[in-house]
C-alpha atoms as a PDB file:
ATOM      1  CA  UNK A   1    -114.066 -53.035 -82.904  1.00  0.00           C
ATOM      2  CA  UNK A   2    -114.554 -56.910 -82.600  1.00  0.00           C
ATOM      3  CA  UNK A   3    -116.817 -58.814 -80.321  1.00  0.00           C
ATOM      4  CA  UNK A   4    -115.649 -62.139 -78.853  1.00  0.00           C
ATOM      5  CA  UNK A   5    -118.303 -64.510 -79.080  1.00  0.00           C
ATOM      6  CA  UNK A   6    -118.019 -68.236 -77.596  1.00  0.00           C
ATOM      7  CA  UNK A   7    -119.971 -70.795 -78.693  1.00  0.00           C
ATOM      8  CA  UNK A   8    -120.778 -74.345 -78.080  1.00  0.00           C
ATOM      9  CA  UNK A   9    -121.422 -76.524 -80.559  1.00  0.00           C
ATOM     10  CA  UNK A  10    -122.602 -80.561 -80.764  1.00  0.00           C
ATOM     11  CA  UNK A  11    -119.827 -82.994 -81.333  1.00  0.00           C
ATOM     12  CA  UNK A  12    -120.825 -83.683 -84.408  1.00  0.00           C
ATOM     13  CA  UNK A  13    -120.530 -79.878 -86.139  1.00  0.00           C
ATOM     14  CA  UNK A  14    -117.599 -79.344 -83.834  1.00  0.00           C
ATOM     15  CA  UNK A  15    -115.576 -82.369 -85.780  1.00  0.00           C
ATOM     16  CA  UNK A  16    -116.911 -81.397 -89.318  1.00  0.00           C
ATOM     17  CA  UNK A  17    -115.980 -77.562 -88.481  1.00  0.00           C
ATOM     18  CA  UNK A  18    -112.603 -79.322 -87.364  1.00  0.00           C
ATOM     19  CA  UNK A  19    -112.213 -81.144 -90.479  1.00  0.00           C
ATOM     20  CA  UNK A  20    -113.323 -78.429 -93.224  1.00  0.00           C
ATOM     21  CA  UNK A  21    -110.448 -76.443 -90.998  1.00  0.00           C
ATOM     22  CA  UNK A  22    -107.884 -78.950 -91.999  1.00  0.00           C
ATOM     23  CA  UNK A  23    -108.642 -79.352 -95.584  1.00  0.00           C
ATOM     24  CA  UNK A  24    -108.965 -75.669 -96.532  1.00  0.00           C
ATOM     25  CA  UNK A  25    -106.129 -74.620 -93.957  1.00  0.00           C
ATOM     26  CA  UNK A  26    -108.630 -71.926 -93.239  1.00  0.00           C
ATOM     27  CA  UNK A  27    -108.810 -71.267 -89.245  1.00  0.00           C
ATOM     28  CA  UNK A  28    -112.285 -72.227 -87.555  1.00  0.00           C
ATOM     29  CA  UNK A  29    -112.661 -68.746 -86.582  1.00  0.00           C
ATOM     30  CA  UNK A  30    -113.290 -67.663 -90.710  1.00  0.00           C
ATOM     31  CA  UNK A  31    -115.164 -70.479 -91.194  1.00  0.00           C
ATOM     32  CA  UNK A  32    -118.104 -69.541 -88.513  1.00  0.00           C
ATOM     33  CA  UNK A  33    -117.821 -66.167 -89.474  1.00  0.00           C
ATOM     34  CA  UNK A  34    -118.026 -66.717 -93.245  1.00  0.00           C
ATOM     35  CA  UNK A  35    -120.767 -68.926 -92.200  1.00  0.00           C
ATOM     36  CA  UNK A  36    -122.436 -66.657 -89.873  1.00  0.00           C
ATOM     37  CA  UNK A  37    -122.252 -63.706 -92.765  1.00  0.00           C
ATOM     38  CA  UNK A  38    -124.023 -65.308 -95.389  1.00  0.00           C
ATOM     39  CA  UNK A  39    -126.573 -66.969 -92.675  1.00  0.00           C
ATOM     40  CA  UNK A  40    -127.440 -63.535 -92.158  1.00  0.00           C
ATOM     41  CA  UNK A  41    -127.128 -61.988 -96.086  1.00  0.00           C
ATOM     42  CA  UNK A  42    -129.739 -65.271 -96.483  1.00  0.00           C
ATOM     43  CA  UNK A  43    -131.980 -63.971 -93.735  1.00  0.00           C
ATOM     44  CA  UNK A  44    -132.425 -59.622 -94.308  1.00  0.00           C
ATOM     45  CA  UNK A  45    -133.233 -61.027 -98.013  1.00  0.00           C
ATOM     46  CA  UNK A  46    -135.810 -63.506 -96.664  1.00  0.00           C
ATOM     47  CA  UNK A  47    -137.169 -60.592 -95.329  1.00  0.00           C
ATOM     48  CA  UNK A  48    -137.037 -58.464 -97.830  1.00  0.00           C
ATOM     49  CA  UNK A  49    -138.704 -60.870-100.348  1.00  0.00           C
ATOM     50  CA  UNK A  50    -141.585 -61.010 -98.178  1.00  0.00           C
ATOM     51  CA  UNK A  51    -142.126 -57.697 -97.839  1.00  0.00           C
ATOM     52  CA  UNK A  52    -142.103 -56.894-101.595  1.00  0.00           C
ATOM     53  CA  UNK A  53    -144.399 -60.151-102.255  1.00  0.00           C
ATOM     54  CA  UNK A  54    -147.133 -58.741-100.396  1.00  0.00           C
ATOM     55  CA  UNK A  55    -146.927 -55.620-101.838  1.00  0.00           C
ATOM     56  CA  UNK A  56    -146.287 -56.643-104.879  1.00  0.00           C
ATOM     57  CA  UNK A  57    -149.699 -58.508-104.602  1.00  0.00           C
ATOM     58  CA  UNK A  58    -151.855 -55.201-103.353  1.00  0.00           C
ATOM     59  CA  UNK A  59    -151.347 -53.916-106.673  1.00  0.00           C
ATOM     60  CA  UNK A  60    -151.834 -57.755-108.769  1.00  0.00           C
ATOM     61  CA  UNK A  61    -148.398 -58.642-109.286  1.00  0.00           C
ATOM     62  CA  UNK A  62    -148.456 -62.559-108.146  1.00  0.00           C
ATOM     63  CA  UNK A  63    -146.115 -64.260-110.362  1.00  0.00           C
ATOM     64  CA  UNK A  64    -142.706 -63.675-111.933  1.00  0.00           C
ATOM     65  CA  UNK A  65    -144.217 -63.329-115.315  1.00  0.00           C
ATOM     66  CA  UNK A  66    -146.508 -60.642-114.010  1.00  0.00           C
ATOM     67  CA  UNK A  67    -143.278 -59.509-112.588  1.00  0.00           C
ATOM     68  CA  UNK A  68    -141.406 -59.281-115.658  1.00  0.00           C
ATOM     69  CA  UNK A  69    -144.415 -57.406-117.221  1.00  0.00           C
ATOM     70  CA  UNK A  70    -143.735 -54.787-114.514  1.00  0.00           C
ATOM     71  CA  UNK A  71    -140.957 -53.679-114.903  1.00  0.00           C
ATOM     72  CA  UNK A  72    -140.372 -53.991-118.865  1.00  0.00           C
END
């Protein structure tokens, strides 16, 4: 099933969106949802990260070297 979502964007993002369009000859559409996809990849692993850095912490893990220790 697909959504339909509209959007408005500033002038400015609108014409670079526009242009990007024309040199890839990918549609807009792809573009914002390419976009959109790794926006939110970016964000659940933001999330992740800080949920493992504070526990990783509790138990006196607080650099990557300590890290690396860990799990060798």
């Amino acid at each position: 099933m697909r959504t339909v979502l509209s959007v408005s964007l500033p002038e400015k993002i609108a014409s670079e969106l526009e242009r990007l369009a024309k040199q890839t000859g990918r549609n807009k559409s792809d573009i914002v949802k390419d976009s959109l996809s790794a926006y939110l990849w970016e964000a659940r692993l933001q999330g992740l990260r800080k949920k493992l850095e504070a526990k990783a912490k509790k138990v006196g893990v607080v650099s990557e070297e300590d890290a690396l220790k860990a799990v060798s």
